[in-house]
PDB file of N, CA and C in Angstrom:
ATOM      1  N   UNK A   1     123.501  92.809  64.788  1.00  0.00           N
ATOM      2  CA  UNK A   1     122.617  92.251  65.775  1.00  0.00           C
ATOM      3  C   UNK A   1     122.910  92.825  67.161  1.00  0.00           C
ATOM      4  N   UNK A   2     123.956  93.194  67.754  1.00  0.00           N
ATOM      5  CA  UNK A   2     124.613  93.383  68.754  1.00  0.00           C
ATOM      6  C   UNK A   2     123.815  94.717  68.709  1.00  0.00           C
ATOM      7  N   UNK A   3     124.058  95.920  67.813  1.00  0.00           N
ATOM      8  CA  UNK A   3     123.690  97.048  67.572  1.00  0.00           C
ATOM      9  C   UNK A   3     122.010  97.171  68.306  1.00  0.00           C
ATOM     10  N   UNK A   4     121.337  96.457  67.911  1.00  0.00           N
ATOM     11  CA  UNK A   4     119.989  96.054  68.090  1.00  0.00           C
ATOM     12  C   UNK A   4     119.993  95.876  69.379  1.00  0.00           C
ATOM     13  N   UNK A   5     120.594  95.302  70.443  1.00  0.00           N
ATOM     14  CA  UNK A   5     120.282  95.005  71.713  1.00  0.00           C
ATOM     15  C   UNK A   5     120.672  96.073  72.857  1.00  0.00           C
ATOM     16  N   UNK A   6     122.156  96.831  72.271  1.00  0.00           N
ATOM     17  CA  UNK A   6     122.641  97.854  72.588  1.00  0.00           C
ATOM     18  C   UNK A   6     121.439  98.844  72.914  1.00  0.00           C
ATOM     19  N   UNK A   7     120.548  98.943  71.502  1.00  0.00           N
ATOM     20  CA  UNK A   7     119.587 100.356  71.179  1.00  0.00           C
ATOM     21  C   UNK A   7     118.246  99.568  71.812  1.00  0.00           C
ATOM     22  N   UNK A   8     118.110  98.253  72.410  1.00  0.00           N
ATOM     23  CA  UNK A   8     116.912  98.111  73.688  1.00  0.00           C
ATOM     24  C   UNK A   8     117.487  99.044  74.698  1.00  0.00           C
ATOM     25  N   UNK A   9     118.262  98.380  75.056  1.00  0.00           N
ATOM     26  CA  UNK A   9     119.151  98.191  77.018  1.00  0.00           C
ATOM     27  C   UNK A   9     119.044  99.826  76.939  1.00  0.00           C
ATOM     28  N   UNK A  10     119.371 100.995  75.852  1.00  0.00           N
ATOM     29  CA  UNK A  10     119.425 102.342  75.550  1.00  0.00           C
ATOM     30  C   UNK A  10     117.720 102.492  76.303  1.00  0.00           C
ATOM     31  N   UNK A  11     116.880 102.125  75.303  1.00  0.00           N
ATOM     32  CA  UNK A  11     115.762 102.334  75.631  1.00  0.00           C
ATOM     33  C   UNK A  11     115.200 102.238  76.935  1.00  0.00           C
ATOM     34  N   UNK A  12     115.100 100.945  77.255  1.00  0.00           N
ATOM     35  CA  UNK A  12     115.166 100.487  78.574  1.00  0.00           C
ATOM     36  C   UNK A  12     115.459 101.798  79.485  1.00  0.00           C
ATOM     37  N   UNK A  13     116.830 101.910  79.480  1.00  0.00           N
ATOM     38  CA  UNK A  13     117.408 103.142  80.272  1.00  0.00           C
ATOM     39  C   UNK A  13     116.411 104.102  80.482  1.00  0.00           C
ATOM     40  N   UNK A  14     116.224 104.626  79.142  1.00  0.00           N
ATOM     41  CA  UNK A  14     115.866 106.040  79.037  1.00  0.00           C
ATOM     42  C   UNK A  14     114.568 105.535  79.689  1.00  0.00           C
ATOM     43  N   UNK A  15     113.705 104.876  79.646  1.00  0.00           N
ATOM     44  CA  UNK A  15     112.154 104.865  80.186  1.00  0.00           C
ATOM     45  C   UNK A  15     112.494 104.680  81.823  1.00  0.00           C
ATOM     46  N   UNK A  16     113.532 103.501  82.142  1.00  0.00           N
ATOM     47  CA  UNK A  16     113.339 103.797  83.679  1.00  0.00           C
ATOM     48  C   UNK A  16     113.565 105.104  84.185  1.00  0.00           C
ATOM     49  N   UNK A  17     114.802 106.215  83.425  1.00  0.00           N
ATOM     50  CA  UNK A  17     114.672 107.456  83.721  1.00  0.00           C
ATOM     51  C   UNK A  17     113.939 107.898  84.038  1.00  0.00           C
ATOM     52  N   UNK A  18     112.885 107.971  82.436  1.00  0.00           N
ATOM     53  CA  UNK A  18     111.498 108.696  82.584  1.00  0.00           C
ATOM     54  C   UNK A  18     110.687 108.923  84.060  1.00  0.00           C
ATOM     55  N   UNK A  19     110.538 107.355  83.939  1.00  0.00           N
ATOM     56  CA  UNK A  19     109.800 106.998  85.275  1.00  0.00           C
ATOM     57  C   UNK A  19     110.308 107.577  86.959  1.00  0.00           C
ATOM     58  N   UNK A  20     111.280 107.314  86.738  1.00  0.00           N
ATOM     59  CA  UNK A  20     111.896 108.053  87.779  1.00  0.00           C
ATOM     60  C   UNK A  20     111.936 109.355  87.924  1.00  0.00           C
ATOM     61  N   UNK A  21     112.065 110.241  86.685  1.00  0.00           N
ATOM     62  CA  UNK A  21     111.556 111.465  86.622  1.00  0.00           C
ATOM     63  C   UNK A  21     110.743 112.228  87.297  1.00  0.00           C
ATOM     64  N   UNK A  22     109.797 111.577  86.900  1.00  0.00           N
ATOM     65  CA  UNK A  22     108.131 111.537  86.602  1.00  0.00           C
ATOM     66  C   UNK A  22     107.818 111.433  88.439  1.00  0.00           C
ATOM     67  N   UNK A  23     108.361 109.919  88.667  1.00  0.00           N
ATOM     68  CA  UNK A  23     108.184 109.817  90.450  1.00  0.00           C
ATOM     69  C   UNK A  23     108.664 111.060  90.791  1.00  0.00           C
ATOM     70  N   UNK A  24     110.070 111.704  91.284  1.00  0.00           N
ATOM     71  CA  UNK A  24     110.185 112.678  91.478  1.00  0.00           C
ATOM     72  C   UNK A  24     109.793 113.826  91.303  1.00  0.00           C
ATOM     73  N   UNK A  25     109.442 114.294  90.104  1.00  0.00           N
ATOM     74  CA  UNK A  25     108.083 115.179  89.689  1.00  0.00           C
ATOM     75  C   UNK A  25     106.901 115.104  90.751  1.00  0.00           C
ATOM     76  N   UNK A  26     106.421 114.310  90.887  1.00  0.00           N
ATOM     77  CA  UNK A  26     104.895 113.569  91.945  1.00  0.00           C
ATOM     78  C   UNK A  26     105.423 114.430  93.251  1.00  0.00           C
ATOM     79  N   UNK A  27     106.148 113.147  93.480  1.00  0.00           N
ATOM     80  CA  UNK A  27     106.734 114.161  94.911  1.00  0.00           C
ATOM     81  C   UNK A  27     107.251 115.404  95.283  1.00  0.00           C
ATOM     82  N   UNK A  28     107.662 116.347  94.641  1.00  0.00           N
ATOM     83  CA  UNK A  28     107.921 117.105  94.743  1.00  0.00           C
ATOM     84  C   UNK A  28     106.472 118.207  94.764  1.00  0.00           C
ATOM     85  N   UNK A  29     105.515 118.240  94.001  1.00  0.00           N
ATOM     86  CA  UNK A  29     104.455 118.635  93.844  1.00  0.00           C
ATOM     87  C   UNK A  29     103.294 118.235  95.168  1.00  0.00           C
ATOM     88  N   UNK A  30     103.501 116.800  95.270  1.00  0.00           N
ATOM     89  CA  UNK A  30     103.256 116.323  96.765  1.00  0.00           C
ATOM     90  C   UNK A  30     103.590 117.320  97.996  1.00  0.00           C
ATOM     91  N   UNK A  31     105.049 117.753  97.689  1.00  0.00           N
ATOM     92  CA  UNK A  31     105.654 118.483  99.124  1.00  0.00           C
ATOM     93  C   UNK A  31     105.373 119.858  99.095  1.00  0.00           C
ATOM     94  N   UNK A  32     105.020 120.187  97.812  1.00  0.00           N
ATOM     95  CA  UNK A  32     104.556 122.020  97.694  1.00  0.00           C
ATOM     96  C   UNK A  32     102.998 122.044  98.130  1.00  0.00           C
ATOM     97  N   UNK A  33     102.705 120.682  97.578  1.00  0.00           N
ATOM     98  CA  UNK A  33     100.690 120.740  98.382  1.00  0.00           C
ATOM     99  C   UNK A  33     100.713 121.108  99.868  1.00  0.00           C
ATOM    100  N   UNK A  34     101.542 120.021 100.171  1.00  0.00           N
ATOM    101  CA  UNK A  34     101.459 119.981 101.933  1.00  0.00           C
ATOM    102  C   UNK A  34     101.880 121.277 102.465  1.00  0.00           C
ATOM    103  N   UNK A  35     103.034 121.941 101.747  1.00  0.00           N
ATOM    104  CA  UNK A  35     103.715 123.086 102.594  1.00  0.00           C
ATOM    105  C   UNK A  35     102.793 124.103 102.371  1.00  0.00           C
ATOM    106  N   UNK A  36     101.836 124.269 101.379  1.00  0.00           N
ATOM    107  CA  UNK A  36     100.317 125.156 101.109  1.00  0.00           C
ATOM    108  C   UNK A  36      99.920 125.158 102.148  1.00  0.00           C
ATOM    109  N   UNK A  37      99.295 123.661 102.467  1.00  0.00           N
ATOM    110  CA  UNK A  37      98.564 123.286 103.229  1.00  0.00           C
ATOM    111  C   UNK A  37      98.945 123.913 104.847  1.00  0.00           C
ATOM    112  N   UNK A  38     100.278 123.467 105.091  1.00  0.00           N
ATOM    113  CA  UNK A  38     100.708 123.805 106.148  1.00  0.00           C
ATOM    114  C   UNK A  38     100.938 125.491 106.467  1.00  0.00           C
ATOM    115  N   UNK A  39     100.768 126.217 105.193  1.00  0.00           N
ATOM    116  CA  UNK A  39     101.033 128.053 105.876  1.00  0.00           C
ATOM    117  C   UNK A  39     100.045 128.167 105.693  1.00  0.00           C
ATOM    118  N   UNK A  40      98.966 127.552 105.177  1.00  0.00           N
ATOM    119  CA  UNK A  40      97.299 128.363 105.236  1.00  0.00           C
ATOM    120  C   UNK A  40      96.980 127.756 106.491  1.00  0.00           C
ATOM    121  N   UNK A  41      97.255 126.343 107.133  1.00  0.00           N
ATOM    122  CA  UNK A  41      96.709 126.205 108.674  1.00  0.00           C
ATOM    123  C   UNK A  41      97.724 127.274 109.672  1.00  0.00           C
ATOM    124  N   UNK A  42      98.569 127.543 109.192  1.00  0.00           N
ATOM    125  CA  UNK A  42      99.326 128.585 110.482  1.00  0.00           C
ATOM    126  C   UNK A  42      98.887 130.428 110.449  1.00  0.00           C
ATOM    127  N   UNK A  43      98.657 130.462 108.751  1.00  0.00           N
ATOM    128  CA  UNK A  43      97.898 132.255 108.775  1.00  0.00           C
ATOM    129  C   UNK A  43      96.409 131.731 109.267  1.00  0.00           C
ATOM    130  N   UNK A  44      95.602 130.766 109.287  1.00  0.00           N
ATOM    131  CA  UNK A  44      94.407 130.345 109.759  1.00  0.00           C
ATOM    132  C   UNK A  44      94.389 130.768 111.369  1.00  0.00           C
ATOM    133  N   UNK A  45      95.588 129.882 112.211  1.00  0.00           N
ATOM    134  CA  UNK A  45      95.525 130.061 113.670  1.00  0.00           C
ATOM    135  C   UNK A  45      96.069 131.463 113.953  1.00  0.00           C
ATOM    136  N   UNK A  46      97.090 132.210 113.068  1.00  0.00           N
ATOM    137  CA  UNK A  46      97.185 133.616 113.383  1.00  0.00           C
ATOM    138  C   UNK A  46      98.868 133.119 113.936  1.00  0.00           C
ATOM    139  N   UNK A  47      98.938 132.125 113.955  1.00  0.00           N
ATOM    140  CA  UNK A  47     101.109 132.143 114.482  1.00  0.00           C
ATOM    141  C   UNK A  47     101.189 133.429 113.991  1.00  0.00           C
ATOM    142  N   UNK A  48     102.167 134.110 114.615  1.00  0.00           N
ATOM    143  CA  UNK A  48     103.228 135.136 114.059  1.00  0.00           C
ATOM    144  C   UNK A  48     104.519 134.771 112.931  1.00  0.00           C
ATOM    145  N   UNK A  49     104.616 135.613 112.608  1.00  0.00           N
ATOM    146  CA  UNK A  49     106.177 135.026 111.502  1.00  0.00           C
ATOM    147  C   UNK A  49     107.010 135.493 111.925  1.00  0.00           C
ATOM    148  N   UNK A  50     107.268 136.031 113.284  1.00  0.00           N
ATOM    149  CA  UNK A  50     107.992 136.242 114.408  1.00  0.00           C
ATOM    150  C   UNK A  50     109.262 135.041 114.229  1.00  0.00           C
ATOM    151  N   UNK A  51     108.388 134.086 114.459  1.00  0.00           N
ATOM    152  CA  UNK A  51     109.257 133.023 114.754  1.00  0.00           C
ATOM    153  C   UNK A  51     108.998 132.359 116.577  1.00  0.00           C
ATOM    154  N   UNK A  52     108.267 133.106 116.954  1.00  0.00           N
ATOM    155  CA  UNK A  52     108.158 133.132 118.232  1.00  0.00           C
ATOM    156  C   UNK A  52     106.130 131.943 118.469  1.00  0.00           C
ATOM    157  N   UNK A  53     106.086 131.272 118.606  1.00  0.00           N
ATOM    158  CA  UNK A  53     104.734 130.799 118.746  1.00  0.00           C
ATOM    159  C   UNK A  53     104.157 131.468 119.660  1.00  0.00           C
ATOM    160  N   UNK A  54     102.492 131.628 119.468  1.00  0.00           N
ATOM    161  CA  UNK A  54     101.701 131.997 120.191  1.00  0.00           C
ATOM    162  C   UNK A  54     100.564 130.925 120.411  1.00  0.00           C
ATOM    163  N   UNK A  55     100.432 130.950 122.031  1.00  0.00           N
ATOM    164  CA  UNK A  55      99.612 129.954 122.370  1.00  0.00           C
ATOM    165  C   UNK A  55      98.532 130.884 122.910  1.00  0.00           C
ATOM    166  N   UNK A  56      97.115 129.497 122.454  1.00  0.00           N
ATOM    167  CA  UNK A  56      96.046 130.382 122.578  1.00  0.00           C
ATOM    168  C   UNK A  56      95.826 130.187 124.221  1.00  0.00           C
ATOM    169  N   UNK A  57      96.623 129.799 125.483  1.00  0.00           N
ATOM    170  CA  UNK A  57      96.037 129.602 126.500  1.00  0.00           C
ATOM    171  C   UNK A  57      97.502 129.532 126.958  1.00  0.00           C
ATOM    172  N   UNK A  58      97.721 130.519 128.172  1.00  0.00           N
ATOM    173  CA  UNK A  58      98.975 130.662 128.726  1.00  0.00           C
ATOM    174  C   UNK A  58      99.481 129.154 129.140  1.00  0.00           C
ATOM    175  N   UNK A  59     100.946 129.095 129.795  1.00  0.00           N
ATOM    176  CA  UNK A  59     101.304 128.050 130.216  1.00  0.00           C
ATOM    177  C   UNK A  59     101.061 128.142 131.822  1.00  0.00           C
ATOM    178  N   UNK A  60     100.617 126.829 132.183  1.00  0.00           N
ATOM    179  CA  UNK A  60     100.145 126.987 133.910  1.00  0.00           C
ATOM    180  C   UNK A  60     101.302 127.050 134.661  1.00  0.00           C
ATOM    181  N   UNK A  61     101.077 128.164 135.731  1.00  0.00           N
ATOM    182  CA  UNK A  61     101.873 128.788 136.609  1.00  0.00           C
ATOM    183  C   UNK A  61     102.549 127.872 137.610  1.00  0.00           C
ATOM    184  N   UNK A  62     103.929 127.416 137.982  1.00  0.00           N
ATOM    185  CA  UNK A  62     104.497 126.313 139.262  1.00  0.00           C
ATOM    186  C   UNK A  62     103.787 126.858 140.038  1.00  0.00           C
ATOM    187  N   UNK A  63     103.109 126.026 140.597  1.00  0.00           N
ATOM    188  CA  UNK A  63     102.575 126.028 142.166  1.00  0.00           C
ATOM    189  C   UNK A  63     103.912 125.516 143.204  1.00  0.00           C
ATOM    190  N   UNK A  64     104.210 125.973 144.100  1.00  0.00           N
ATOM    191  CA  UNK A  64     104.933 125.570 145.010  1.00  0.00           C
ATOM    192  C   UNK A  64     104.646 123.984 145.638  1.00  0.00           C
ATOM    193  N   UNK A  65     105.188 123.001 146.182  1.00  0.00           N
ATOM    194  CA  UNK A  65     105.341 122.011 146.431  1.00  0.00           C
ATOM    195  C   UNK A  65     104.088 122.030 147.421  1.00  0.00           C
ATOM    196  N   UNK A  66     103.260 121.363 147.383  1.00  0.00           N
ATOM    197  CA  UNK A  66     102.385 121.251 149.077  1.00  0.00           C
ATOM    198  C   UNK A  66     103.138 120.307 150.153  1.00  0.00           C
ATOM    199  N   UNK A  67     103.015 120.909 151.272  1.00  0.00           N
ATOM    200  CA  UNK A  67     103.524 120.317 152.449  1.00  0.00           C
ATOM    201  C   UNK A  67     102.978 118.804 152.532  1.00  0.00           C
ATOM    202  N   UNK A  68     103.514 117.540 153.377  1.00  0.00           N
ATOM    203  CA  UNK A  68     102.570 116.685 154.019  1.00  0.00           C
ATOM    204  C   UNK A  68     102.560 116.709 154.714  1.00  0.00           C
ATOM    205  N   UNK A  69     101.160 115.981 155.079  1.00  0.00           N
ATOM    206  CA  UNK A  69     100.607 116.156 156.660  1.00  0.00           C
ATOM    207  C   UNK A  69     101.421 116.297 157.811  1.00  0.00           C
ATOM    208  N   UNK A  70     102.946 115.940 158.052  1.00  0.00           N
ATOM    209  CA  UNK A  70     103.808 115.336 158.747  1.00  0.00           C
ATOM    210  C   UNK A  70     104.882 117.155 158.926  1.00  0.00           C
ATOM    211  N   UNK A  71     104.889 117.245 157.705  1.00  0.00           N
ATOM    212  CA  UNK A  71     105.387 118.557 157.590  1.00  0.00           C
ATOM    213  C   UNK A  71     104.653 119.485 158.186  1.00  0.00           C
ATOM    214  N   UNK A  72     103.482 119.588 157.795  1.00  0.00           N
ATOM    215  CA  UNK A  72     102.977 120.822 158.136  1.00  0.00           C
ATOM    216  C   UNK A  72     102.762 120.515 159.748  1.00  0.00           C
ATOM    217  N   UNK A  73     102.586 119.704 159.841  1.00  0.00           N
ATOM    218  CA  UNK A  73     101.848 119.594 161.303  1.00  0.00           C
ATOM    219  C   UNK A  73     103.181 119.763 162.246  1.00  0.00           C
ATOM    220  N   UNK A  74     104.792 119.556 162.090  1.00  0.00           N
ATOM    221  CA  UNK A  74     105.973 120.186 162.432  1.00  0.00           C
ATOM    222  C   UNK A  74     105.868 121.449 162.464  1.00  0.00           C
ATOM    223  N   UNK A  75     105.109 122.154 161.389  1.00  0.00           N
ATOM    224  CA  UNK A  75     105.567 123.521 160.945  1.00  0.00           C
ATOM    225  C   UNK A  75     104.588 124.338 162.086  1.00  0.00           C
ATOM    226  N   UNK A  76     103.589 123.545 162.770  1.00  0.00           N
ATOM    227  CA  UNK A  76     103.034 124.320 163.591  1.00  0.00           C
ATOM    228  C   UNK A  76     103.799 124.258 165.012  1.00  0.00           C
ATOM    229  N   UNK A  77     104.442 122.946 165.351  1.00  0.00           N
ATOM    230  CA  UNK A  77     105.247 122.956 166.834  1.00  0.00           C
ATOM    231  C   UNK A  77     106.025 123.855 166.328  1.00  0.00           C
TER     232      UNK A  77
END
């Protein structure tokens, strides 16, 4: 009888394995979709494989500080 409960709890085992397997299987297939997904949107925008990003619109140039009124109007005495 003992034998018998042994060869459930066995079973048991082996199916939550399965299952767990199986989840991991999912996900993993999950993470190869996305990473598809993700180098066809980057050969799409044209990134380099540089490693270096390319932006489609430069970064805006520091403008120097503007004076205030108080300043500038010193800067003329």
């Amino acid at each position: 009888m003992e034998h018998t409960g042994d060869n459930i709890r066995h079973v048991e085992r082996q199916h939550k394995n399965d299952e767990a397997q199986q989840f991991l299987d999912d996900r993993a297939q999950l993470l190869d979709t996305i990473r598809e997904m993700i180098n066809d949107e980057i050969d799409r925008r044209g990134v380099g494989t540089e490693g270096a990003a390319q932006y489609s619109k430069p970064p805006p140039h520091h403008r120097p500080r503007r004076l205030t009124f108080l300043q500038w109007l010193r800067s003329l005495l």
